[in-house]
PDB file of N, CA and C in Angstrom:
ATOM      1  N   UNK A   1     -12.767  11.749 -45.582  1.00  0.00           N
ATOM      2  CA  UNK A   1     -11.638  11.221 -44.845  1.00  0.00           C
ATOM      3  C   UNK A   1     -12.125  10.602 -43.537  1.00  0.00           C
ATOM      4  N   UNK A   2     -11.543   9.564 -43.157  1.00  0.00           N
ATOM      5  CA  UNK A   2     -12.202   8.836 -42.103  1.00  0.00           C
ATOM      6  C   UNK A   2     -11.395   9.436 -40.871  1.00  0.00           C
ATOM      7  N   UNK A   3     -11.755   9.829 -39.656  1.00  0.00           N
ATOM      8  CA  UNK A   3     -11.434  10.563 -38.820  1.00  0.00           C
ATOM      9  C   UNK A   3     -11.523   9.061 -37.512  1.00  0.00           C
ATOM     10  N   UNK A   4     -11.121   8.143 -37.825  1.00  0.00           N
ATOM     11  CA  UNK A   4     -11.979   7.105 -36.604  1.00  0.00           C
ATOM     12  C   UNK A   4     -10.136   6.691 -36.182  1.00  0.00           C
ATOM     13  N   UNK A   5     -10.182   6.481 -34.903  1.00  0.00           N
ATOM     14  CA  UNK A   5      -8.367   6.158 -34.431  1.00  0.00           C
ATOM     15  C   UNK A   5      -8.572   4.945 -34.499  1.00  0.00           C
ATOM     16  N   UNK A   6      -7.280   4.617 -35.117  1.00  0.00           N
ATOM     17  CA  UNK A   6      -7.404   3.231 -35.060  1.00  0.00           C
ATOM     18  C   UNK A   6      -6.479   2.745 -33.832  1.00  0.00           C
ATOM     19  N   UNK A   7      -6.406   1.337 -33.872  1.00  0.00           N
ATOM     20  CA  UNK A   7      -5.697   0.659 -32.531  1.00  0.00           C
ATOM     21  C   UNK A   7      -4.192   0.636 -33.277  1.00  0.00           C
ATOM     22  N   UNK A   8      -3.783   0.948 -32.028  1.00  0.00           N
ATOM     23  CA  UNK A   8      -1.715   1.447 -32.527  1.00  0.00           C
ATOM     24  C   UNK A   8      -1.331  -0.100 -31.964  1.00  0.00           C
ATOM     25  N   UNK A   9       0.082  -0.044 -32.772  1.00  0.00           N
ATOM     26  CA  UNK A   9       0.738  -1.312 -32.991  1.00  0.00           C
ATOM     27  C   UNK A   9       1.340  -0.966 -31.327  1.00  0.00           C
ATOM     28  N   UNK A  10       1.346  -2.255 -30.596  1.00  0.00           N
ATOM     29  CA  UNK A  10       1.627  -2.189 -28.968  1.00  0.00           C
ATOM     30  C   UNK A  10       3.419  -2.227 -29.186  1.00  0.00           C
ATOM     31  N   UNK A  11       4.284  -1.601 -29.358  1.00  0.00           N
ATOM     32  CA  UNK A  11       5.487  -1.526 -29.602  1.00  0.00           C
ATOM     33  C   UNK A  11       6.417  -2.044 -28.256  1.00  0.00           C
ATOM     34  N   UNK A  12       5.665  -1.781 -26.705  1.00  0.00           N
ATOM     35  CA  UNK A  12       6.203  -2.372 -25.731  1.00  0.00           C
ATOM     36  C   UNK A  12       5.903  -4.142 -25.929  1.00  0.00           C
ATOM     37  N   UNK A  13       5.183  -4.882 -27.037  1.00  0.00           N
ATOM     38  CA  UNK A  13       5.647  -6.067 -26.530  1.00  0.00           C
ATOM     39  C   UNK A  13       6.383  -6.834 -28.416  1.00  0.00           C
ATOM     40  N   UNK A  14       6.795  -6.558 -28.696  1.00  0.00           N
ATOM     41  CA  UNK A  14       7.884  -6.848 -30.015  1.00  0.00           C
ATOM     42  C   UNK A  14       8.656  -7.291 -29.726  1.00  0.00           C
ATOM     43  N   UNK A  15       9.030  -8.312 -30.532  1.00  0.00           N
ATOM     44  CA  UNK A  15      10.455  -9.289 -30.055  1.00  0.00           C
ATOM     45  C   UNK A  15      11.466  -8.487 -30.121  1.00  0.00           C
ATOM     46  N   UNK A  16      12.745  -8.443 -28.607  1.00  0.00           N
ATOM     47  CA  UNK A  16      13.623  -7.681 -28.986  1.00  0.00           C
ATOM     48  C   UNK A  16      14.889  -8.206 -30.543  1.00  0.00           C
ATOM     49  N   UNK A  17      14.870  -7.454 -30.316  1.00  0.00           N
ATOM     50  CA  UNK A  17      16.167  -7.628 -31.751  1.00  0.00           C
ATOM     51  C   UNK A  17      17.771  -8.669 -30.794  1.00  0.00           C
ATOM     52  N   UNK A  18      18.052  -8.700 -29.800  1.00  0.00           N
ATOM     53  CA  UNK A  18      18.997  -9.659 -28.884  1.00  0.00           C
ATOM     54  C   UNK A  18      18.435  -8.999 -27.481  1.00  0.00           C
ATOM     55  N   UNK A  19      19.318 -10.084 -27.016  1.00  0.00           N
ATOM     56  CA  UNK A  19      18.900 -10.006 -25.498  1.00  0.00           C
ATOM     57  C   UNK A  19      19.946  -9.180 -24.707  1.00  0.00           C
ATOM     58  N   UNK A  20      19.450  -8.777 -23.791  1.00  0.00           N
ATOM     59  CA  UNK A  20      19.933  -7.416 -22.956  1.00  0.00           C
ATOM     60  C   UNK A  20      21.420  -8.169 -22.129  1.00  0.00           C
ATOM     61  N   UNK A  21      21.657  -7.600 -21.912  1.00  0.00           N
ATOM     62  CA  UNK A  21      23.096  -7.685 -20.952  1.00  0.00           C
ATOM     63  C   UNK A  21      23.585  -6.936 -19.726  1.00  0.00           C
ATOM     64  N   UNK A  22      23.287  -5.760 -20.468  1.00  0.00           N
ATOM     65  CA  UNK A  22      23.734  -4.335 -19.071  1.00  0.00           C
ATOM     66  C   UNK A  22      22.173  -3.915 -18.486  1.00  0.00           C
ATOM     67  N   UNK A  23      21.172  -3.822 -19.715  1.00  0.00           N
ATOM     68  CA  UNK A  23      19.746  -3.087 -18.902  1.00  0.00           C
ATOM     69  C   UNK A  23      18.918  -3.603 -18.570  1.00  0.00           C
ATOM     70  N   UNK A  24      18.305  -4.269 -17.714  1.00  0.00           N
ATOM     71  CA  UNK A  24      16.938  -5.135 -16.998  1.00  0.00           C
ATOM     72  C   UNK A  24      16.063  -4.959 -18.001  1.00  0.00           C
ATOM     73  N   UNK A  25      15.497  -6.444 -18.546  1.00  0.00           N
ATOM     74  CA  UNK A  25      14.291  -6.192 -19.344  1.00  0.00           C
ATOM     75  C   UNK A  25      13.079  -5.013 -18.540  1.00  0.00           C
ATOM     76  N   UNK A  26      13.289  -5.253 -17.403  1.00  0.00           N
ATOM     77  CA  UNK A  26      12.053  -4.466 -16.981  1.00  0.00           C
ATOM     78  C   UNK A  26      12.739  -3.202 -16.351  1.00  0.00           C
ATOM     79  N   UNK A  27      13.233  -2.093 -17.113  1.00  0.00           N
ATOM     80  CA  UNK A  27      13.618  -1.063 -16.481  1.00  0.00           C
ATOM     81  C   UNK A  27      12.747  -0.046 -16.579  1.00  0.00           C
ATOM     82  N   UNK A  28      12.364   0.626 -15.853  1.00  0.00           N
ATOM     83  CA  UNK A  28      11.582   1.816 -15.959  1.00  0.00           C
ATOM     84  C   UNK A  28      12.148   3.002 -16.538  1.00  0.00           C
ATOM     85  N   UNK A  29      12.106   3.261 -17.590  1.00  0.00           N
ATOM     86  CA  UNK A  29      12.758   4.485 -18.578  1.00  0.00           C
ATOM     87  C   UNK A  29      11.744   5.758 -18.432  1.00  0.00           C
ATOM     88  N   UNK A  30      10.416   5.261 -17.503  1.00  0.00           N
ATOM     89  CA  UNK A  30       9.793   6.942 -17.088  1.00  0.00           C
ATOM     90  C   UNK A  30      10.591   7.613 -15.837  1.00  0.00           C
ATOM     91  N   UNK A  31      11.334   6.672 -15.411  1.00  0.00           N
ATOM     92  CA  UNK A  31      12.049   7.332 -14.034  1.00  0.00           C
ATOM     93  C   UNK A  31      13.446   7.933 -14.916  1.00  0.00           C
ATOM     94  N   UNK A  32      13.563   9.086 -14.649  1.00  0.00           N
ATOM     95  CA  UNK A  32      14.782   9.570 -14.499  1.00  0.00           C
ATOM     96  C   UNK A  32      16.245   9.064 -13.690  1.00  0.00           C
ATOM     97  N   UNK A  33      15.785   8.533 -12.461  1.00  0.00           N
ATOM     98  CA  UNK A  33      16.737   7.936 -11.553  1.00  0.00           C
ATOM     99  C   UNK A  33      17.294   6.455 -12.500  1.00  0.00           C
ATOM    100  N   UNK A  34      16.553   5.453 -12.942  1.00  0.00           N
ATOM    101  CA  UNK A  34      17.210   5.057 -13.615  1.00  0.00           C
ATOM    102  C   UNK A  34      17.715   5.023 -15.049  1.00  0.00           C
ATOM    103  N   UNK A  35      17.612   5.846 -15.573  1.00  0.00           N
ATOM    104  CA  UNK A  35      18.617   6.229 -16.518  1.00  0.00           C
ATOM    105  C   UNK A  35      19.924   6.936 -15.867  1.00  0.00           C
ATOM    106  N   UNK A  36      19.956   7.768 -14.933  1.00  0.00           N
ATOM    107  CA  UNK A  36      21.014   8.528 -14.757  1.00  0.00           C
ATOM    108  C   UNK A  36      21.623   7.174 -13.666  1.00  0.00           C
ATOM    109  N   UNK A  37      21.208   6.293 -13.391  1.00  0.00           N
ATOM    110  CA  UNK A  37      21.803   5.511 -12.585  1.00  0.00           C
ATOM    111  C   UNK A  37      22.655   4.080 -13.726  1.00  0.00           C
ATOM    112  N   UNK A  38      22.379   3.886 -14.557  1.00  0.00           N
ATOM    113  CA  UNK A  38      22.705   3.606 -15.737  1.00  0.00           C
ATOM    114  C   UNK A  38      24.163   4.238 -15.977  1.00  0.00           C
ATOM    115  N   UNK A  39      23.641   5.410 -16.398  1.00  0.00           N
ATOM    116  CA  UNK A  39      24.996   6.307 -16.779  1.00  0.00           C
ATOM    117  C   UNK A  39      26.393   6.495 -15.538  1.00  0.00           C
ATOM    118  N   UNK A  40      25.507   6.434 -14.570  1.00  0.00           N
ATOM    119  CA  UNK A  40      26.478   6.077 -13.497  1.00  0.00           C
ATOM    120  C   UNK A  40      27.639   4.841 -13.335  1.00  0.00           C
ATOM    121  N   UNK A  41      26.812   4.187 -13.731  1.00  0.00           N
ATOM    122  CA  UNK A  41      27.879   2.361 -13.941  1.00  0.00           C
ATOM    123  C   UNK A  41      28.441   2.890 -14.973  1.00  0.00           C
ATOM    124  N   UNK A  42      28.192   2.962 -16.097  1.00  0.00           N
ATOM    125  CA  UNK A  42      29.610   3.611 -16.704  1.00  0.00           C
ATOM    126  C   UNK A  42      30.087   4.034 -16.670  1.00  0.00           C
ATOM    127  N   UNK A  43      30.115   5.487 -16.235  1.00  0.00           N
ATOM    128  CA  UNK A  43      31.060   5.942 -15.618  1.00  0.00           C
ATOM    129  C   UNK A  43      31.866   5.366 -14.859  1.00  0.00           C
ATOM    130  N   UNK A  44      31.446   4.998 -13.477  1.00  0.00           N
ATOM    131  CA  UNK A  44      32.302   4.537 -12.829  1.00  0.00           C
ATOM    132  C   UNK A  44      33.133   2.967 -13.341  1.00  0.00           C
ATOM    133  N   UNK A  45      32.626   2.509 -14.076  1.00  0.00           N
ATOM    134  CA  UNK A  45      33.240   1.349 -14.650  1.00  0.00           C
ATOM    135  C   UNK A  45      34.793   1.428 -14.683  1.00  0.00           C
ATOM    136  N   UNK A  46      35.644   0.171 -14.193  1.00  0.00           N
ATOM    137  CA  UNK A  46      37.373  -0.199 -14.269  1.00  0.00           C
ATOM    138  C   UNK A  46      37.129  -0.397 -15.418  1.00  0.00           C
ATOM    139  N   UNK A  47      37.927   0.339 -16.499  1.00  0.00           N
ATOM    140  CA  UNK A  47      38.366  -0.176 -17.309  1.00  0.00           C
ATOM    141  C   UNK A  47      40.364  -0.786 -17.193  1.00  0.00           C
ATOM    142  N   UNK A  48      40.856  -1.689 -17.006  1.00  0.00           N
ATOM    143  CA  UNK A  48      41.583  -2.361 -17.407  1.00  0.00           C
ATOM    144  C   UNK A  48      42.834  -3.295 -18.257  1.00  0.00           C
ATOM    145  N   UNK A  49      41.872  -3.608 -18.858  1.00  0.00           N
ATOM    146  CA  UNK A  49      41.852  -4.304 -19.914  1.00  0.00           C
ATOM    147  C   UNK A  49      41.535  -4.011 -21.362  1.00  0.00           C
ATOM    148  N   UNK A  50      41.687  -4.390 -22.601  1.00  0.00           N
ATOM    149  CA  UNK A  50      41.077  -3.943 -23.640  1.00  0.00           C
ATOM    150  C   UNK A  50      39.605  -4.823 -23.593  1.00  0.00           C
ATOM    151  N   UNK A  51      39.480  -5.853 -22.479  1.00  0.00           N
ATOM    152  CA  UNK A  51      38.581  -6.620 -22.891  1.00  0.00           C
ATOM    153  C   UNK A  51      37.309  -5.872 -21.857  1.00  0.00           C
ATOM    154  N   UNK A  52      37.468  -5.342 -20.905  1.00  0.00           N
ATOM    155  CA  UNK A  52      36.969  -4.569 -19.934  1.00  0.00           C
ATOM    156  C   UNK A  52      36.186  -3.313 -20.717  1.00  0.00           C
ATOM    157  N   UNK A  53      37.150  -2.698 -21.672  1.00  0.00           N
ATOM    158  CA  UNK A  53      36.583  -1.569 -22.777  1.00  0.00           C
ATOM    159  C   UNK A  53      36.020  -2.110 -23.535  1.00  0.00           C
ATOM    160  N   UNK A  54      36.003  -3.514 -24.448  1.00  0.00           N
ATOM    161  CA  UNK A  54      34.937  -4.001 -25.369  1.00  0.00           C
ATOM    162  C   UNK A  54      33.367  -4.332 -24.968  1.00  0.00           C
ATOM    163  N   UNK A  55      33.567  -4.431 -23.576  1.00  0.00           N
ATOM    164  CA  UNK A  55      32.021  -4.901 -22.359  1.00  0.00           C
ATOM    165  C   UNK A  55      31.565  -3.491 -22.285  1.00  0.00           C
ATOM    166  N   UNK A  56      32.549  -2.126 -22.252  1.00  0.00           N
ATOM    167  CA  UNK A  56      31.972  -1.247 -21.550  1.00  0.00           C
ATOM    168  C   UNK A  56      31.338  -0.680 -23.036  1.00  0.00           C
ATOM    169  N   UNK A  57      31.910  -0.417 -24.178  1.00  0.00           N
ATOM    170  CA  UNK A  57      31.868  -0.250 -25.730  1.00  0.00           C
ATOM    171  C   UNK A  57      29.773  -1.106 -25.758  1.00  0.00           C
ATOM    172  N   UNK A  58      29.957  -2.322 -25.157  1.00  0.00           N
ATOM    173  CA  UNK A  58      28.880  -2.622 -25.418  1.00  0.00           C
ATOM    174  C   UNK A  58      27.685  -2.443 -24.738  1.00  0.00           C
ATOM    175  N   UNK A  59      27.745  -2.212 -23.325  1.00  0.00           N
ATOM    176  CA  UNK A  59      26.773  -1.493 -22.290  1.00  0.00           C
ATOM    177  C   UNK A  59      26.262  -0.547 -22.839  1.00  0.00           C
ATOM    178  N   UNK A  60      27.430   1.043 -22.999  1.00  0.00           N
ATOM    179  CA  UNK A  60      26.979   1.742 -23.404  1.00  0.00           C
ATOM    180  C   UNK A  60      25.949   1.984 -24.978  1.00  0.00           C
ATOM    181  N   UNK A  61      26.500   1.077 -25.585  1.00  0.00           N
ATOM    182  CA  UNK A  61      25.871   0.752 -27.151  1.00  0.00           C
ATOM    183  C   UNK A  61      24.718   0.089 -26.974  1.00  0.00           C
ATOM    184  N   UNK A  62      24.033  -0.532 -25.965  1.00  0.00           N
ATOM    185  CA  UNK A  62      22.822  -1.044 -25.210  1.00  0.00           C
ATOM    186  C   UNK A  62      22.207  -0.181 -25.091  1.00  0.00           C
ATOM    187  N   UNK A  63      22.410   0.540 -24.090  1.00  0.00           N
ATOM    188  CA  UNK A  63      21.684   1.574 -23.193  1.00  0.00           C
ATOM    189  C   UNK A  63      21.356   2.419 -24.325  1.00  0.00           C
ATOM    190  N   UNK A  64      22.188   2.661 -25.389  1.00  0.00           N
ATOM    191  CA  UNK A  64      22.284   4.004 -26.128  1.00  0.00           C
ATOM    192  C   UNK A  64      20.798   3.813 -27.013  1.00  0.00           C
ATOM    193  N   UNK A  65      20.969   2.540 -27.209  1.00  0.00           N
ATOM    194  CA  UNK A  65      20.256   1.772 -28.437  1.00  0.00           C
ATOM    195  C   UNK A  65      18.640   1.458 -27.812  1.00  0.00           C
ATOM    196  N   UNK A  66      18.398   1.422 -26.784  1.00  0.00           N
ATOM    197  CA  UNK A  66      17.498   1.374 -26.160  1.00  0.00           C
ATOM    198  C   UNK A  66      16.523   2.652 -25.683  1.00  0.00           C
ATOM    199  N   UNK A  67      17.198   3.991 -25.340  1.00  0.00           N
ATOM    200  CA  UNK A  67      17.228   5.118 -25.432  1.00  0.00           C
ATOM    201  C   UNK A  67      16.308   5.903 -26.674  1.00  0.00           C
ATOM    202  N   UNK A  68      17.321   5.107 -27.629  1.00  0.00           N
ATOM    203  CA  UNK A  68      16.977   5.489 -29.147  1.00  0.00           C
ATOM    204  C   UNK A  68      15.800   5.236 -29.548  1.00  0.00           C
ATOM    205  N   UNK A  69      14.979   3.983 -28.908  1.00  0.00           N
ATOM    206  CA  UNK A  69      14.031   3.210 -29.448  1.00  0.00           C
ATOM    207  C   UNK A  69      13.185   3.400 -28.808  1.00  0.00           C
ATOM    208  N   UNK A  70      13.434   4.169 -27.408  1.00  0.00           N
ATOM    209  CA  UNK A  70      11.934   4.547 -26.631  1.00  0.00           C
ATOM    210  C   UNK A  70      12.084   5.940 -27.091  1.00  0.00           C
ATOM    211  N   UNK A  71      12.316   6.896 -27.885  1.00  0.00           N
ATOM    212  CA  UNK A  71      12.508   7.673 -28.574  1.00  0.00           C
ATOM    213  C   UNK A  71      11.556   8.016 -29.732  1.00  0.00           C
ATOM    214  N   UNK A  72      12.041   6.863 -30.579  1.00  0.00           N
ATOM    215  CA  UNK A  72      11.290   6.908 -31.393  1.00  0.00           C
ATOM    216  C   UNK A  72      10.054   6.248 -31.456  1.00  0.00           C
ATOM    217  N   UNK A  73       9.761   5.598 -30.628  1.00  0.00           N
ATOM    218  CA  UNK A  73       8.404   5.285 -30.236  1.00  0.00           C
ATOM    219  C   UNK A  73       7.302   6.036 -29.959  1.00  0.00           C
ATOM    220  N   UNK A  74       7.847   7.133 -28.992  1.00  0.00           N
ATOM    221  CA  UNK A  74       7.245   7.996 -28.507  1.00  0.00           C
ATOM    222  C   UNK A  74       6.510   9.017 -29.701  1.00  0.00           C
ATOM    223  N   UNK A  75       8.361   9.344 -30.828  1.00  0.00           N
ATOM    224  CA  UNK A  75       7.798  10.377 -31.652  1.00  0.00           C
ATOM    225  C   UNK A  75       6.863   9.601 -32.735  1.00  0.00           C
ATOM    226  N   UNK A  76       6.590   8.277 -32.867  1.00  0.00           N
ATOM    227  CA  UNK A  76       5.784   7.443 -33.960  1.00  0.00           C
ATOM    228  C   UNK A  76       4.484   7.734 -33.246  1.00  0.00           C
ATOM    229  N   UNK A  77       4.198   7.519 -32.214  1.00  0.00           N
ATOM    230  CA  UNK A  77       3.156   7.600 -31.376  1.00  0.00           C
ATOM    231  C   UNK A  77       2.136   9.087 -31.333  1.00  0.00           C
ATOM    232  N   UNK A  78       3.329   9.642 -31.562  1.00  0.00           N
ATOM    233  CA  UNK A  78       2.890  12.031 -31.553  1.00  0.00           C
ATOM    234  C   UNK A  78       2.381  12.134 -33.093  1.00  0.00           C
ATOM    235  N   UNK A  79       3.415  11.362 -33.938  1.00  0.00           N
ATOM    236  CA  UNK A  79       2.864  11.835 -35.537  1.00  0.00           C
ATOM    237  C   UNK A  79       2.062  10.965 -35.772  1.00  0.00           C
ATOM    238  N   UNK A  80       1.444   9.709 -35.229  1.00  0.00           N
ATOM    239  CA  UNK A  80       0.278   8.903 -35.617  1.00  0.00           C
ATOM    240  C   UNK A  80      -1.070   9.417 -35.076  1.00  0.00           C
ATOM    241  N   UNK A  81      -1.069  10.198 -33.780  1.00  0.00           N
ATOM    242  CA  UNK A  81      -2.370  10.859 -33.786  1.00  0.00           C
ATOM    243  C   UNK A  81      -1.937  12.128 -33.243  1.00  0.00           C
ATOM    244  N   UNK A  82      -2.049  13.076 -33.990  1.00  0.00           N
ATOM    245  CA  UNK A  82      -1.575  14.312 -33.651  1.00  0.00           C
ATOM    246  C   UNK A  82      -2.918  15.189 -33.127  1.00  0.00           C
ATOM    247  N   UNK A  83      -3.891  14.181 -32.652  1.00  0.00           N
ATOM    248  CA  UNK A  83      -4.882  15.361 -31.800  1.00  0.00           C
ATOM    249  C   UNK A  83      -4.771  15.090 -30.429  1.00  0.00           C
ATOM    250  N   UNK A  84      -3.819  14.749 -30.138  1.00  0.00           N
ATOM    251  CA  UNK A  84      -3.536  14.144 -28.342  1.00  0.00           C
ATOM    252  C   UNK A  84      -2.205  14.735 -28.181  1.00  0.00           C
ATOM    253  N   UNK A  85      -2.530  15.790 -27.524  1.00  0.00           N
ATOM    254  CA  UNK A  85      -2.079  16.962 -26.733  1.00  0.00           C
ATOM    255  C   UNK A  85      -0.769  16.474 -25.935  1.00  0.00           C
ATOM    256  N   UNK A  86      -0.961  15.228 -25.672  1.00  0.00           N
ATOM    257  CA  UNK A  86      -0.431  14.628 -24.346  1.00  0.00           C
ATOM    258  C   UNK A  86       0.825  13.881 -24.648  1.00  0.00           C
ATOM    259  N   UNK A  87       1.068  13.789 -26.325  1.00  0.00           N
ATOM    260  CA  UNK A  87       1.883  12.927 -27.287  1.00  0.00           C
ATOM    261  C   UNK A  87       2.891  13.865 -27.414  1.00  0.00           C
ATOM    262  N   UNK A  88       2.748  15.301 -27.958  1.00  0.00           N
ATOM    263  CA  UNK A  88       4.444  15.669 -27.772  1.00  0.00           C
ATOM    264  C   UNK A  88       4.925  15.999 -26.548  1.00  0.00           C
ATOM    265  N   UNK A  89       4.226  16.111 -25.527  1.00  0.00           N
ATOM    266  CA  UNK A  89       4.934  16.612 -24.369  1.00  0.00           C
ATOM    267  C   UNK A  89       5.440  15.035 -23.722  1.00  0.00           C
ATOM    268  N   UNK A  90       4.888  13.878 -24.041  1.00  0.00           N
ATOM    269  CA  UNK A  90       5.412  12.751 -23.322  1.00  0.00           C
ATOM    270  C   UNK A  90       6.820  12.662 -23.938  1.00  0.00           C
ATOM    271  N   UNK A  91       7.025  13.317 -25.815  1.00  0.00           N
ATOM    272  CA  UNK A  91       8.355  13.263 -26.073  1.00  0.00           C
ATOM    273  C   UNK A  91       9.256  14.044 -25.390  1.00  0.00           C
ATOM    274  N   UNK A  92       9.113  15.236 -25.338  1.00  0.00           N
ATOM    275  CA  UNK A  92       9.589  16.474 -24.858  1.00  0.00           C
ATOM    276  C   UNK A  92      10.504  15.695 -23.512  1.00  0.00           C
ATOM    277  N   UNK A  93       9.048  15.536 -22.359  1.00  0.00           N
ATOM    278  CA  UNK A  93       9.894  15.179 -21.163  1.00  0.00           C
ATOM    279  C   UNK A  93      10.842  14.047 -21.604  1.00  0.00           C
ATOM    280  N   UNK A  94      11.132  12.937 -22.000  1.00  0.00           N
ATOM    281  CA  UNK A  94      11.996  12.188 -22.500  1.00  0.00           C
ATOM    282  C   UNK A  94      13.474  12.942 -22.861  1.00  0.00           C
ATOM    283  N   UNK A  95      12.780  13.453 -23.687  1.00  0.00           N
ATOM    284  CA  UNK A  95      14.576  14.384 -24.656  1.00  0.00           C
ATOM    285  C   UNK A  95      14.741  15.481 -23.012  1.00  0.00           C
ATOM    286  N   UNK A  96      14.296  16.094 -22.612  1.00  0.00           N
ATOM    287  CA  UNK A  96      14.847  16.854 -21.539  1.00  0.00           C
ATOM    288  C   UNK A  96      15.490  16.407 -20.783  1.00  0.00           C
ATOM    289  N   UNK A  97      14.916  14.802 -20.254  1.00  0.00           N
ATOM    290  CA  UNK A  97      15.305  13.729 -19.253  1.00  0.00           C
ATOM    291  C   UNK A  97      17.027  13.288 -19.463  1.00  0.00           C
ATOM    292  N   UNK A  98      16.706  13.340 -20.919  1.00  0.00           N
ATOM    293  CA  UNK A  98      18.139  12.819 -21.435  1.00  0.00           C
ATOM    294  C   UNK A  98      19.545  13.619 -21.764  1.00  0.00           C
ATOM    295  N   UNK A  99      18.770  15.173 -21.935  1.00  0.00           N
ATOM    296  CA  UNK A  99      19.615  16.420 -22.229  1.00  0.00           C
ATOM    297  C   UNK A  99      20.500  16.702 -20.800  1.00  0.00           C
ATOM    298  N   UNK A 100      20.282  16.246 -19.625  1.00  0.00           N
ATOM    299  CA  UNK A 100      20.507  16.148 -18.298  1.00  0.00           C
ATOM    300  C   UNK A 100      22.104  15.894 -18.131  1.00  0.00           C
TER     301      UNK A 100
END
């Protein structure tokens, strides 16, 4: 069995699937502050309107979806080389970050 690591697919530069609306292409998702600052605008968001709730329906479905995908990145990253110690705990802090 060949034991040699190979080079991992760079998943931070993949075409997104559409373009962002509510979250800065360049948001820092290792900071805690902005995610919970995120969750903050929605919250506080006027809703209004029904058209005010279809924007907010979609922020949150952004953020959520984005969340999801540095998620599973992380856990593709832990089960592709599982001798780096350093791979489930980078998930761990993530899901804790988010359990918040």
């Amino acid at each position: 069995m060949d034991n040699t690591i190979h080079n991992e697919v760079d998943f931070d530069h993949l075409p997104r699937f559409d373009k962002r609306h509510f979250v800065l292409d360049n948001a820092d998702f290792t900071n805690p502050s902005v995610i919970e600052g995120l969750y903050r605008q929605l919250i506080a968001a006027y809703l209004d309107s029904r058209k005010g709730l279809e924007q907010w329906i979609l922020q949150r479905s952004e953020l959520e979806s984005i969340l999801d995908e540095k998620r599973a990145v992380l856990y593709i990253r832990m089960t592709c080389q599982t001798d780096d110690p350093a791979r489930p705990k980078r998930i761990k802090i993530l899901l804790k970050r988010l359990r918040r």
